[in-house]
Protein backbone atom coordinates (compact mmCIF):
# COMPACT_ATOMS: atom_id res chain seq x y z
CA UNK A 1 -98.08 87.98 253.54
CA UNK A 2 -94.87 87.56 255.92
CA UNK A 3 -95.11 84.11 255.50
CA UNK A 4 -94.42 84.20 251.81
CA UNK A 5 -91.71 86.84 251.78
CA UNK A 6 -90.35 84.67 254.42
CA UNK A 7 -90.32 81.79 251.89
CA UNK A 8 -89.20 83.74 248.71
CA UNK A 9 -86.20 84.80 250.92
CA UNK A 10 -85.21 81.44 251.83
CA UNK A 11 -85.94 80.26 248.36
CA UNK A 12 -83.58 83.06 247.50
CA UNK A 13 -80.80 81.97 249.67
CA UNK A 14 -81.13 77.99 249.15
CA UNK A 15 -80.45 79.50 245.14
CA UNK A 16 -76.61 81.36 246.35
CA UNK A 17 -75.82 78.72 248.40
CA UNK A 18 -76.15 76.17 245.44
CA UNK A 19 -74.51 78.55 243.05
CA UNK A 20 -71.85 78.62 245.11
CA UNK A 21 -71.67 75.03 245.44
CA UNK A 22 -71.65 74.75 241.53
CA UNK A 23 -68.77 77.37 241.33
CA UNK A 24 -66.90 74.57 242.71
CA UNK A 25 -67.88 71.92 240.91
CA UNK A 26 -65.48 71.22 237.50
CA UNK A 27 -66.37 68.29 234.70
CA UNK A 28 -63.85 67.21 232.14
CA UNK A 29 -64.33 65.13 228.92
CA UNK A 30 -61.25 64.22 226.73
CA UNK A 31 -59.54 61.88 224.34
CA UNK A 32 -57.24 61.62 222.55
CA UNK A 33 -57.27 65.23 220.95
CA UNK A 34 -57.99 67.41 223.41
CA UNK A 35 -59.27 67.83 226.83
CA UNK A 36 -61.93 70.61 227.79
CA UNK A 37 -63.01 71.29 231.88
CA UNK A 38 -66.57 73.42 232.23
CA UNK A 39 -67.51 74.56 235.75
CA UNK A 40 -70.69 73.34 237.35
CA UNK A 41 -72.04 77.44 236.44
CA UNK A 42 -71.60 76.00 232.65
CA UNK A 43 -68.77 78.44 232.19
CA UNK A 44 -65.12 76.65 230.07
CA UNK A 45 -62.30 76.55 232.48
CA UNK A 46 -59.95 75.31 230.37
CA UNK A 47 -59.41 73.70 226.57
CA UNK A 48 -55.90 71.69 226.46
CA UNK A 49 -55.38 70.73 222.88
CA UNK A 50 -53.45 67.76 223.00
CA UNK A 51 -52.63 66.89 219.64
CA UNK A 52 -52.65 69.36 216.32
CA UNK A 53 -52.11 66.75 213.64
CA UNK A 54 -55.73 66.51 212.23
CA UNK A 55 -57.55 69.64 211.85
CA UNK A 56 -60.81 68.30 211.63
CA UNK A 57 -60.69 65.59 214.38
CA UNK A 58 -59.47 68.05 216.87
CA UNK A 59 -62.47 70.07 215.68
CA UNK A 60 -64.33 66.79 216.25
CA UNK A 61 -63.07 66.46 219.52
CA UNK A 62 -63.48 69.95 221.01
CA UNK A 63 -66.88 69.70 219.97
CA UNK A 64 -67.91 66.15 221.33
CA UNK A 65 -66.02 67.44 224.65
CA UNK A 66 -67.43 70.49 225.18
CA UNK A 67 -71.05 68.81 224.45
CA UNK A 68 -69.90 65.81 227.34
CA UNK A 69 -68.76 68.19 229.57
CA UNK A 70 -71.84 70.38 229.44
CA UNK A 71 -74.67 67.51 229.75
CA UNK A 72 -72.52 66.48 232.83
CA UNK A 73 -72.39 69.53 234.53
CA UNK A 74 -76.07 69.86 233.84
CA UNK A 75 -77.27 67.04 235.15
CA UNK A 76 -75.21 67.54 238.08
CA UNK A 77 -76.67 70.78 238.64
CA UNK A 78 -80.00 69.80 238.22
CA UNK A 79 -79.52 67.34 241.10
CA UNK A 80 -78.25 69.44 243.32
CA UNK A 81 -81.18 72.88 242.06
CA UNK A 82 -83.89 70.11 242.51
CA UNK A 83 -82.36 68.25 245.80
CA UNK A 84 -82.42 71.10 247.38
CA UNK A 85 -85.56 73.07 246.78
């Protein structure tokens, strides 16, 4: 039974120590439109809109970005949950 409490508790802390390596971690996608930065927890940092002119291509953008950013930051975090464990 101590053997497996044992091994949820370093399960546990193997999970905060990668969090805390993904807290760190930032992934940007832009073009020409805007520029959008998500942190490795899948949180936005940051959404720089770079150029107003076109309504719906900066919609476009954002969009396209966000979705870029995201996949990276998954996939990154995936390989570093799975890596680890």
């Amino acid at each position: 039974m101590f053997d497996k409490m044992k091994e949820l508790w370093e399960l546990k802390k193997k999970a905060e120590e990668i969090k805390k390596e993904l807290e760190n971690l930032e992934f940007t996608s832009e073009d020409n439109y805007s520029s959008v930065t998500i942190k490795g927890t899948l949180e936005v940092k940051t959404i720089n809109i770079k150029n107003m002119e076109n309504k719906e291509k900066l919609q476009n953008s954002l969009v396209e970005n966000i979705n870029k950013a995201m996949r990276n930051a998954q996939i990154e975090s995936a390989k570093k949950t799975f890596g680890q464990l």
